[in-house]
PDB file of N, CA and C in Angstrom:
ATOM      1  N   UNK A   1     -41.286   3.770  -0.942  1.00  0.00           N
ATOM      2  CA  UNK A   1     -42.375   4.690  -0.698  1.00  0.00           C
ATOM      3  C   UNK A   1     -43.598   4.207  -1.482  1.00  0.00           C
ATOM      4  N   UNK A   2     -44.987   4.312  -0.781  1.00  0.00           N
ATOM      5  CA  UNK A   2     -45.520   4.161  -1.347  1.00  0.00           C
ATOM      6  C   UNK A   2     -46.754   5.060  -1.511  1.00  0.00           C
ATOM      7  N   UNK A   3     -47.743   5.191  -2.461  1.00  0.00           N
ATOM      8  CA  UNK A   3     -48.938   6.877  -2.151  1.00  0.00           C
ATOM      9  C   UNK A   3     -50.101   5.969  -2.169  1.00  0.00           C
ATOM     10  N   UNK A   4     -50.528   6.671  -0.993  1.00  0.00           N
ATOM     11  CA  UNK A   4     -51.767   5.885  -0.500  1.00  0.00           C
ATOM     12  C   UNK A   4     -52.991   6.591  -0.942  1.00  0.00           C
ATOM     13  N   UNK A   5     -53.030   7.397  -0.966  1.00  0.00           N
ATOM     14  CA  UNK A   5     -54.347   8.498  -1.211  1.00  0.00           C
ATOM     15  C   UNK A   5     -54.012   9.678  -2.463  1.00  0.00           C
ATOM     16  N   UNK A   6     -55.243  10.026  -2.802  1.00  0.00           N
ATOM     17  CA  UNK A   6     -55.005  11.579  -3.233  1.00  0.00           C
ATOM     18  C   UNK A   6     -56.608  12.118  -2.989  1.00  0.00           C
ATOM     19  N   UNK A   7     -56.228  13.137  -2.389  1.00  0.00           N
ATOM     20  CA  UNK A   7     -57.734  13.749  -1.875  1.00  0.00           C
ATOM     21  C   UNK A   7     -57.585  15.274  -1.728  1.00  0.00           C
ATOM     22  N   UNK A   8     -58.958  15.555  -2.309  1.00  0.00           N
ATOM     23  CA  UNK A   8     -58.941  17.020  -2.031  1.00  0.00           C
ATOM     24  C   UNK A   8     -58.534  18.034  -0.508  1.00  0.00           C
ATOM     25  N   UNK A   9     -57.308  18.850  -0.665  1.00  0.00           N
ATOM     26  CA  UNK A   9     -56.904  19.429   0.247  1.00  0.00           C
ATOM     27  C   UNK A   9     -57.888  20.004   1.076  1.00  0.00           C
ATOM     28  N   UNK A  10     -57.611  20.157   2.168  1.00  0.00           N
ATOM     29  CA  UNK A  10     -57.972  21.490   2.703  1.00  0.00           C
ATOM     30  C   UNK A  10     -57.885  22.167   3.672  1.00  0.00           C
ATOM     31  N   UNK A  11     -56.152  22.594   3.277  1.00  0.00           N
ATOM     32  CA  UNK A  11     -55.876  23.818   2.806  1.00  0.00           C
ATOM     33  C   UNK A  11     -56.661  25.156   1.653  1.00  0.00           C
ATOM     34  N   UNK A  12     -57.031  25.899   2.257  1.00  0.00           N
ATOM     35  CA  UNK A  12     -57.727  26.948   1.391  1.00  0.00           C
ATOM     36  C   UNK A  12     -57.244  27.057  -0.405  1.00  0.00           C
ATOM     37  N   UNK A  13     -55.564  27.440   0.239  1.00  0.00           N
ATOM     38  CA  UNK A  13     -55.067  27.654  -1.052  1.00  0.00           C
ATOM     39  C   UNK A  13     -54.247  26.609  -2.094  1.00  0.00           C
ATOM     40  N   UNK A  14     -54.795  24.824  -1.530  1.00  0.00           N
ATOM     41  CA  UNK A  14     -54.271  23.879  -2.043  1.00  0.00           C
ATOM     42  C   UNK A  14     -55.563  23.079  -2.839  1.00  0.00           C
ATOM     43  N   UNK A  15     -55.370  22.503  -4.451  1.00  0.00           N
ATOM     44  CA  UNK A  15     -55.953  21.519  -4.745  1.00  0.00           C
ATOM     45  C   UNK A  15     -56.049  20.711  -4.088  1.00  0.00           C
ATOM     46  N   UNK A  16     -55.243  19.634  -3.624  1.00  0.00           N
ATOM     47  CA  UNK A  16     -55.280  18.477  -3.722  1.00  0.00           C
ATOM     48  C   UNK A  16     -54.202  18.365  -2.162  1.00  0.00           C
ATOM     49  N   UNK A  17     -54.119  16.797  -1.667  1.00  0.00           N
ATOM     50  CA  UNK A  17     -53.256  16.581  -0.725  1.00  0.00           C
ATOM     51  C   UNK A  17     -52.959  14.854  -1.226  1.00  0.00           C
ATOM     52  N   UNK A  18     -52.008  14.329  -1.798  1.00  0.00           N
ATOM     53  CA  UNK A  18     -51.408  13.198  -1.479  1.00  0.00           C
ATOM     54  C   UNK A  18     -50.267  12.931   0.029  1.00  0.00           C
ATOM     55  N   UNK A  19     -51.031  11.754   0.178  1.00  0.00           N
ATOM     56  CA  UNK A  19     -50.602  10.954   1.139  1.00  0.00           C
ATOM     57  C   UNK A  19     -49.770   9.805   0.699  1.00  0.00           C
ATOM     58  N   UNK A  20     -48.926   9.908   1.336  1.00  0.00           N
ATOM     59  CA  UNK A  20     -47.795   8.549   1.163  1.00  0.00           C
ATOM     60  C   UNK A  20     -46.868   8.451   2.445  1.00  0.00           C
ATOM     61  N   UNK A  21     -46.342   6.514   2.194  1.00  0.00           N
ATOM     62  CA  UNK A  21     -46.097   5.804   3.049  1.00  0.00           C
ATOM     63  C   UNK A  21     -44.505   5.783   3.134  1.00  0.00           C
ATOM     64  N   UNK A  22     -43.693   6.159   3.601  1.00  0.00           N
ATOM     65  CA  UNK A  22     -42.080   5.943   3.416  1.00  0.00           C
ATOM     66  C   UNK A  22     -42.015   4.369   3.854  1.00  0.00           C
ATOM     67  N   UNK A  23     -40.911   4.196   3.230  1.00  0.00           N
ATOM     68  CA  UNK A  23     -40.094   2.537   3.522  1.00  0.00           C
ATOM     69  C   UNK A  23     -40.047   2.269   5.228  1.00  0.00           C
ATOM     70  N   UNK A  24     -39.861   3.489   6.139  1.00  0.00           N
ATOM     71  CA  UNK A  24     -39.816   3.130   7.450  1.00  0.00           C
ATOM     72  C   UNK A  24     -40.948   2.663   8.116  1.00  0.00           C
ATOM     73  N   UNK A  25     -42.316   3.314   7.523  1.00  0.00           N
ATOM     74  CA  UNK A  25     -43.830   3.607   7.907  1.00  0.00           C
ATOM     75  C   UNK A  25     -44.135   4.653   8.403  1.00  0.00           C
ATOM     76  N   UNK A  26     -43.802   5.771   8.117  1.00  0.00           N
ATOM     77  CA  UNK A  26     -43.816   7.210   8.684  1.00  0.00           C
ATOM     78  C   UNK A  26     -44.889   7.484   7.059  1.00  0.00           C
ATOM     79  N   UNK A  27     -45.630   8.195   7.347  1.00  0.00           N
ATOM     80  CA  UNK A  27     -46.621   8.973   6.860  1.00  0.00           C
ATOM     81  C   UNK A  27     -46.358  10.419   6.354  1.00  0.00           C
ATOM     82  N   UNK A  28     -46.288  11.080   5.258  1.00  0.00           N
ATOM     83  CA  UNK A  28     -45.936  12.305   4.536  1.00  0.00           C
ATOM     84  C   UNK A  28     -47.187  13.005   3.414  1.00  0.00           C
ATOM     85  N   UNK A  29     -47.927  13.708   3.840  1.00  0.00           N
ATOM     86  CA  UNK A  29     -48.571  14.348   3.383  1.00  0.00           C
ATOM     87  C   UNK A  29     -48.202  15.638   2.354  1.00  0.00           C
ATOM     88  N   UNK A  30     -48.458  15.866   1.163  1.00  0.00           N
ATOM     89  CA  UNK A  30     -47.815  16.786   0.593  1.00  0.00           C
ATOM     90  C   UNK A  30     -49.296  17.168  -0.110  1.00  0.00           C
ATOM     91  N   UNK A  31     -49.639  19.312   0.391  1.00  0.00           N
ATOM     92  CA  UNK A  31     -50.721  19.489  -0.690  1.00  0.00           C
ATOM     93  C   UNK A  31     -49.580  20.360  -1.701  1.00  0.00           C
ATOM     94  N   UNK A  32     -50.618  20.243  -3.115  1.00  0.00           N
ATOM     95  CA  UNK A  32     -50.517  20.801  -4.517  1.00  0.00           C
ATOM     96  C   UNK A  32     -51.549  21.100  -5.180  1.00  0.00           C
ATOM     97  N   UNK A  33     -50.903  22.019  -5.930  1.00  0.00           N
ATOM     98  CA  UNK A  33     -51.734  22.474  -7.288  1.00  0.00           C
ATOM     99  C   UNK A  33     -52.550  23.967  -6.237  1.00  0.00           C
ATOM    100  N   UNK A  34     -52.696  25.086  -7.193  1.00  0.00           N
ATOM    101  CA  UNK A  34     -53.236  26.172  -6.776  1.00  0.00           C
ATOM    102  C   UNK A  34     -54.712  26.416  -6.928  1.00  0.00           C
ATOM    103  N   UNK A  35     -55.382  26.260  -5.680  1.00  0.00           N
ATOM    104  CA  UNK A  35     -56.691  26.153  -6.114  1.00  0.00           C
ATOM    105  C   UNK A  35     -57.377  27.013  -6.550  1.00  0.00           C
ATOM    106  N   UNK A  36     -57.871  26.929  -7.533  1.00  0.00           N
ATOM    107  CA  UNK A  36     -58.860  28.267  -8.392  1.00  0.00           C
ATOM    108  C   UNK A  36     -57.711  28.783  -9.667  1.00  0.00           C
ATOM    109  N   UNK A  37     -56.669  27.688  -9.731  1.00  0.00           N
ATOM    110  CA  UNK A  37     -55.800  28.316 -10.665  1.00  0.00           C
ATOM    111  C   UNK A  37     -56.243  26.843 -12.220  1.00  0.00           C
ATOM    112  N   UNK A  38     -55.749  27.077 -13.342  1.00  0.00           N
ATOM    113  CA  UNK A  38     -55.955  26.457 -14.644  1.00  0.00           C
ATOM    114  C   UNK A  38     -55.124  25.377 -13.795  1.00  0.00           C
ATOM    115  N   UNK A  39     -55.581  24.134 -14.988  1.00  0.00           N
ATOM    116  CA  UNK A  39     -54.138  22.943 -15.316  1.00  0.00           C
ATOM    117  C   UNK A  39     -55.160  21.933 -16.090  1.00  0.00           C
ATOM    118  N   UNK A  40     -54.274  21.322 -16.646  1.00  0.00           N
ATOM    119  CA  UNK A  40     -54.322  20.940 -18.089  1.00  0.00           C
ATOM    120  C   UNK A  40     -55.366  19.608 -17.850  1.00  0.00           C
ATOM    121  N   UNK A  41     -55.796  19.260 -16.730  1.00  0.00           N
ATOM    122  CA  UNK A  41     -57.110  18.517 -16.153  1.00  0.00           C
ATOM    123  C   UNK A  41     -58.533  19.351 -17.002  1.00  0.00           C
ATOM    124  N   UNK A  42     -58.335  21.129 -16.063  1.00  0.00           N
ATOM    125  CA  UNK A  42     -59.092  21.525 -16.377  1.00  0.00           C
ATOM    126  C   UNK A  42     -59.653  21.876 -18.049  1.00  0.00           C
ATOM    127  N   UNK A  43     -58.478  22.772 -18.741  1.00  0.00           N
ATOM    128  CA  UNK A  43     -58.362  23.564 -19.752  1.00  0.00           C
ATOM    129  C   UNK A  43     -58.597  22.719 -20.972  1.00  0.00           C
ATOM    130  N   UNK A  44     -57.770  21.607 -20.991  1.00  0.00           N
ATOM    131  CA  UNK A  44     -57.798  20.597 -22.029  1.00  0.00           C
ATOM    132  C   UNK A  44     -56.390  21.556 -23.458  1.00  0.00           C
ATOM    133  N   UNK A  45     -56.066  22.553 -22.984  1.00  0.00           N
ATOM    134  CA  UNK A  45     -54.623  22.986 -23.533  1.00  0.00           C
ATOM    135  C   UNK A  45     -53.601  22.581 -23.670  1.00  0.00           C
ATOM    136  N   UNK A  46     -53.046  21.692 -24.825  1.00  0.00           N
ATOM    137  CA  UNK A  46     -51.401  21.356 -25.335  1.00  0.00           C
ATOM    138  C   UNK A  46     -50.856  22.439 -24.972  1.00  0.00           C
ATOM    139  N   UNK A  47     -51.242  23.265 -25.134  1.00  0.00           N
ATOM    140  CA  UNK A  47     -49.512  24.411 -25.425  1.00  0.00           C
ATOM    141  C   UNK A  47     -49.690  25.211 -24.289  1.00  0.00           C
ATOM    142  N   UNK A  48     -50.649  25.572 -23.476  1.00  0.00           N
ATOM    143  CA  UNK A  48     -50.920  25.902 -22.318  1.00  0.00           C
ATOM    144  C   UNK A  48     -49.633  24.431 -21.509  1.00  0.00           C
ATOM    145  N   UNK A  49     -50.125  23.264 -21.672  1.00  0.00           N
ATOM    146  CA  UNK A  49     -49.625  22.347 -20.529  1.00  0.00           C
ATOM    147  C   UNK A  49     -47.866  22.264 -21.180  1.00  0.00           C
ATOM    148  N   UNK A  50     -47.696  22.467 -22.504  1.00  0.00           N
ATOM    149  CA  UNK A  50     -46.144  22.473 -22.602  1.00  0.00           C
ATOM    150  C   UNK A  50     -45.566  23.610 -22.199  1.00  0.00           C
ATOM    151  N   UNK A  51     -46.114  24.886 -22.093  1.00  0.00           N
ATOM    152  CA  UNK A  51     -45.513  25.752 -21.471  1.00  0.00           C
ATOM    153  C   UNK A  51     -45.245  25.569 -19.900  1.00  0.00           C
ATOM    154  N   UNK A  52     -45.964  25.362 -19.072  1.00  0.00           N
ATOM    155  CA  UNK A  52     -46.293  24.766 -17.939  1.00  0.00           C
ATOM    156  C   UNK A  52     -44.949  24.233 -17.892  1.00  0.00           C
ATOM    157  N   UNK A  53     -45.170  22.773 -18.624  1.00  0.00           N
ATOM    158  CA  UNK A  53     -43.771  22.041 -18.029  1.00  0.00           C
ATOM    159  C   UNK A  53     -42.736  22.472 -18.390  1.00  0.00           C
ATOM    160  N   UNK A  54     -42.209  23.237 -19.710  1.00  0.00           N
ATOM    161  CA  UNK A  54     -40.893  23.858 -19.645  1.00  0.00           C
ATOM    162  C   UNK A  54     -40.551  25.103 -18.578  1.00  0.00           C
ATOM    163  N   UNK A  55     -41.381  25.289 -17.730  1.00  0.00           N
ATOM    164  CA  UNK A  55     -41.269  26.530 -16.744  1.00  0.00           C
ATOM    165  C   UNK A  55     -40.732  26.034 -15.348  1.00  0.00           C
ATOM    166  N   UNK A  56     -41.548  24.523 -15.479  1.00  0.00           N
ATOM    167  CA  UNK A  56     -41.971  23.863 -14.250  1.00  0.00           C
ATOM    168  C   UNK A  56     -40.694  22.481 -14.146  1.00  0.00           C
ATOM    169  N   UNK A  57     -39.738  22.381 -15.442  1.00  0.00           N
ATOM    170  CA  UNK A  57     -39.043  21.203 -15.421  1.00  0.00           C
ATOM    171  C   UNK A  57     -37.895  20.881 -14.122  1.00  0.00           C
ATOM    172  N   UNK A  58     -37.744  22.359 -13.773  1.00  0.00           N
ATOM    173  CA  UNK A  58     -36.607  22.280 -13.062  1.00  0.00           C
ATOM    174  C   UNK A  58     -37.034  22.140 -11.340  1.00  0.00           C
ATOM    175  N   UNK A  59     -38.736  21.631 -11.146  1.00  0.00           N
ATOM    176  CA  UNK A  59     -39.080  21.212  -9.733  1.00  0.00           C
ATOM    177  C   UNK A  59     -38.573  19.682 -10.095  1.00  0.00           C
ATOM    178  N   UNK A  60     -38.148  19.019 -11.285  1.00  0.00           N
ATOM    179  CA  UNK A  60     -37.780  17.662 -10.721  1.00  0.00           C
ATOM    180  C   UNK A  60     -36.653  17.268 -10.271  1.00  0.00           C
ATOM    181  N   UNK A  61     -35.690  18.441 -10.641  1.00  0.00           N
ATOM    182  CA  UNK A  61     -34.585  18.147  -9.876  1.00  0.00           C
ATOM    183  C   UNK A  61     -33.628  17.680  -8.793  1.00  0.00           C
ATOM    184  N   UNK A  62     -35.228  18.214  -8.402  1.00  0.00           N
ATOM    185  CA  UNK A  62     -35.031  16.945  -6.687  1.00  0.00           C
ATOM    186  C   UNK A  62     -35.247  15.443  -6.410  1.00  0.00           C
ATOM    187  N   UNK A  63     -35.274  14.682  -7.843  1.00  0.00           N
ATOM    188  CA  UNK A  63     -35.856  13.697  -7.571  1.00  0.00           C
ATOM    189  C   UNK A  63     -36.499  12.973  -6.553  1.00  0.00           C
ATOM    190  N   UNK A  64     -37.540  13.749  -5.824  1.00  0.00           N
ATOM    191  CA  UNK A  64     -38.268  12.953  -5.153  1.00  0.00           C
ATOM    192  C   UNK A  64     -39.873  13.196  -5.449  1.00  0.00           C
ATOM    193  N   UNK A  65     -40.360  12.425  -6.096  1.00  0.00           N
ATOM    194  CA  UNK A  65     -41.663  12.415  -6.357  1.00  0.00           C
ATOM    195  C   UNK A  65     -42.555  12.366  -5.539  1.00  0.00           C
ATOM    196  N   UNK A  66     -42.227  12.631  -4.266  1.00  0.00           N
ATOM    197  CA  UNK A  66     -43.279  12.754  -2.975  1.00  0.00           C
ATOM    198  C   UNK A  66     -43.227  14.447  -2.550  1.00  0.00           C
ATOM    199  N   UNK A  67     -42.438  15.366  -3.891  1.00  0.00           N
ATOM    200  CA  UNK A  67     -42.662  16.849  -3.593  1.00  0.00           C
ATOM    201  C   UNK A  67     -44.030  17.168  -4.615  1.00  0.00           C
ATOM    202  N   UNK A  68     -44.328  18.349  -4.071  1.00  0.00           N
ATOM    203  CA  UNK A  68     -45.508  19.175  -4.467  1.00  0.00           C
ATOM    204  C   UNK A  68     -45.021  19.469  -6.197  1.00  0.00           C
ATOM    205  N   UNK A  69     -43.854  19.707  -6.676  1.00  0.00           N
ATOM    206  CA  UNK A  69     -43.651  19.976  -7.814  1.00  0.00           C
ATOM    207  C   UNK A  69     -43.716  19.027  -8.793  1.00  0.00           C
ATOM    208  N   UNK A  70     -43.278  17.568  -8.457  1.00  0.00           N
ATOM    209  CA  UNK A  70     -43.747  16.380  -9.044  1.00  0.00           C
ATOM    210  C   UNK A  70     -44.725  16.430  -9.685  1.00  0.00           C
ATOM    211  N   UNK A  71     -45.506  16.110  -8.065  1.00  0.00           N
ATOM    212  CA  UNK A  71     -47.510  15.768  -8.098  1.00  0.00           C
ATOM    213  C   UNK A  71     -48.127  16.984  -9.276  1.00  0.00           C
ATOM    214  N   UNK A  72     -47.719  18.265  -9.306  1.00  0.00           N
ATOM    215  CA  UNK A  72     -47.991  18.992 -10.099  1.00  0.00           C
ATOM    216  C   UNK A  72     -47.942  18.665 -11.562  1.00  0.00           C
ATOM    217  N   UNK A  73     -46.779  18.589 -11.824  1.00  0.00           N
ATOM    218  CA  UNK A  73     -45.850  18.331 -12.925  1.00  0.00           C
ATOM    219  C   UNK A  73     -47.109  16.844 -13.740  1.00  0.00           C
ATOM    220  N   UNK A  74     -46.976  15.767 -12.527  1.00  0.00           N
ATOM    221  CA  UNK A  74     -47.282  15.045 -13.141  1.00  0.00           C
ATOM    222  C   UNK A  74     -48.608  14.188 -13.853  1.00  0.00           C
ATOM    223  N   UNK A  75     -49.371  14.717 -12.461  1.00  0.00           N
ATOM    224  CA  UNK A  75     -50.701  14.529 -11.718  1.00  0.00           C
ATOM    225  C   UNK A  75     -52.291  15.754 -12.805  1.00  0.00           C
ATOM    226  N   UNK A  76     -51.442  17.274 -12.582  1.00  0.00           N
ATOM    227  CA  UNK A  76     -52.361  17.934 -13.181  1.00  0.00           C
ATOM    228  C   UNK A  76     -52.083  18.519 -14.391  1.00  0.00           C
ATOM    229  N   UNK A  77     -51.043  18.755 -14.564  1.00  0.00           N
ATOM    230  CA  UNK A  77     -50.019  18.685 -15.694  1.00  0.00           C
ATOM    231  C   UNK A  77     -49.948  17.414 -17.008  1.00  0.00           C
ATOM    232  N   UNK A  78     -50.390  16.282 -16.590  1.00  0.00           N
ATOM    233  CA  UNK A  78     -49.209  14.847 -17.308  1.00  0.00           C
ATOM    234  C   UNK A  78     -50.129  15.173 -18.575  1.00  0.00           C
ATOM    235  N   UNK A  79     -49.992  13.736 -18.948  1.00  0.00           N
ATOM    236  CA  UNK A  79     -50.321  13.563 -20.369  1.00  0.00           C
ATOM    237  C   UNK A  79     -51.485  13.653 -20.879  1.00  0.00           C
ATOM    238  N   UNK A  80     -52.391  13.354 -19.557  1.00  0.00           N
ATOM    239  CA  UNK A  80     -53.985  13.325 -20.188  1.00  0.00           C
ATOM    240  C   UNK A  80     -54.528  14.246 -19.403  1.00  0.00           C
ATOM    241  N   UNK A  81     -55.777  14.291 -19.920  1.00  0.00           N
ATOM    242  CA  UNK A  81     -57.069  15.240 -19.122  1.00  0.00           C
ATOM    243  C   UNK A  81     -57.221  14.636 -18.093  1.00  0.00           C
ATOM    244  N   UNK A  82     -57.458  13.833 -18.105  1.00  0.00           N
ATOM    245  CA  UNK A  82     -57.977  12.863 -16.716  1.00  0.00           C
ATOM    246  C   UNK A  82     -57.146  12.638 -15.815  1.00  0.00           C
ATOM    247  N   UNK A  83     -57.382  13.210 -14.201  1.00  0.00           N
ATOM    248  CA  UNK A  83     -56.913  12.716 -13.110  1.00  0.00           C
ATOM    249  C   UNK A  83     -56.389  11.295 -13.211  1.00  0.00           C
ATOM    250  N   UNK A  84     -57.369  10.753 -13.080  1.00  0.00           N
ATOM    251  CA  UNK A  84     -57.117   9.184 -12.738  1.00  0.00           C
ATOM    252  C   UNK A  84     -56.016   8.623 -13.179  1.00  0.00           C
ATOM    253  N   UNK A  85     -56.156   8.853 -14.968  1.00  0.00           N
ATOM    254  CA  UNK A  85     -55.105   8.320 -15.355  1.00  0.00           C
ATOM    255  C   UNK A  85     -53.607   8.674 -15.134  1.00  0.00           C
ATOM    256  N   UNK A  86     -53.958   9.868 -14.977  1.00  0.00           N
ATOM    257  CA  UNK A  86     -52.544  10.572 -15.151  1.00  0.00           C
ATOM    258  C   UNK A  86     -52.030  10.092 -13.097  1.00  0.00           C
ATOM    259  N   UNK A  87     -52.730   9.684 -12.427  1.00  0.00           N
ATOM    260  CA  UNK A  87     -52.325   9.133 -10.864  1.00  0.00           C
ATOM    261  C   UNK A  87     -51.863   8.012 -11.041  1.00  0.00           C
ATOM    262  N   UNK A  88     -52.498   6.849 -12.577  1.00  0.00           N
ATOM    263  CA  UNK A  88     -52.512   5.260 -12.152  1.00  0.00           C
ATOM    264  C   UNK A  88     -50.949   5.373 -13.338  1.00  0.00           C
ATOM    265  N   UNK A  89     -50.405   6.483 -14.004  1.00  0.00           N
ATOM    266  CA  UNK A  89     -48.912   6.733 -14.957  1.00  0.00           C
ATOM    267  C   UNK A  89     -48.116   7.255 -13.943  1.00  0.00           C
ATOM    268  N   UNK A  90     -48.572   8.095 -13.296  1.00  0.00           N
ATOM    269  CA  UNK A  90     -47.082   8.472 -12.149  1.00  0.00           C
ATOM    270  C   UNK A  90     -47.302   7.340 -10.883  1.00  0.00           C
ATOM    271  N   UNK A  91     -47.894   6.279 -10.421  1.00  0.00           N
ATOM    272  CA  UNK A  91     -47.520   5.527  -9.660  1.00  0.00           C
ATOM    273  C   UNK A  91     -46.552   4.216 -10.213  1.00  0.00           C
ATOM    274  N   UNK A  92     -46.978   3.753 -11.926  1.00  0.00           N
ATOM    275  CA  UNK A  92     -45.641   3.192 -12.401  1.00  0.00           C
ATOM    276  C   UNK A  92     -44.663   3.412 -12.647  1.00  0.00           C
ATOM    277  N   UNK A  93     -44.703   5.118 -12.802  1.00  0.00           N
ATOM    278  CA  UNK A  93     -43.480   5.726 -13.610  1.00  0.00           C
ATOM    279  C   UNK A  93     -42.418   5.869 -12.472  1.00  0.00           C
ATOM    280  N   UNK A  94     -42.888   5.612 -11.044  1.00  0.00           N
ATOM    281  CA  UNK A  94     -42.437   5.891  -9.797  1.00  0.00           C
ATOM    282  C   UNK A  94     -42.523   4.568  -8.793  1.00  0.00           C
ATOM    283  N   UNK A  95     -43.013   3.365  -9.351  1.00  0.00           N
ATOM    284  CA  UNK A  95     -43.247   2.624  -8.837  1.00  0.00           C
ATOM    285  C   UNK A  95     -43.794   2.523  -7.376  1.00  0.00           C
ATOM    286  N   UNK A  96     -44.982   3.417  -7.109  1.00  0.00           N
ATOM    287  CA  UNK A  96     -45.269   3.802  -5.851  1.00  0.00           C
ATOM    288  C   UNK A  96     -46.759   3.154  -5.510  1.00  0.00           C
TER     289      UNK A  96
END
């Protein structure tokens, strides 16, 4: 799999929409993140974003990082403030 895009949804009630490529070439669109809601992009909150992920740990269970709980998790959630970075850490961490 691979993620080709990330672009603002729109869907009303979605941030964001990543696009990605499956191994066959079939195309999978997934939107995330609640729009008009906090995340740790916005707020710049540690303990806001660790609460978050201990609430939120059990969307990875599915291991597939092409779900909405991932992209959340990882994307608006991750380690830094910044989008970007936190897109160019979950495409190695996922090799995508």
């Amino acid at each position: 799999m691979k993620l080709l895009d990330i672009k603002p949804s729109d869907k009303a009630d979605k941030k964001f929409v990543a696009t990605f490529l499956s191994d066959t070439g079939r195309e999978k669109s997934t939107h995330f993140g609640q729009k008009g809601a906090d995340d740790f992009t916005i707020t710049h909150d540690k303990a806001q974003r660790d609460r978050y992920r201990t609430r939120h740990e059990k969307d990875l269970a599915t291991g597939d990082p092409s779900k909405a709980g991932f992209l959340s998790y990882y994307l608006l959630w991750g380690s830094s403030t910044i989008l970007a970075t936190n897109i160019a850490a979950y495409k190695r961490k996922f090799s995508l």
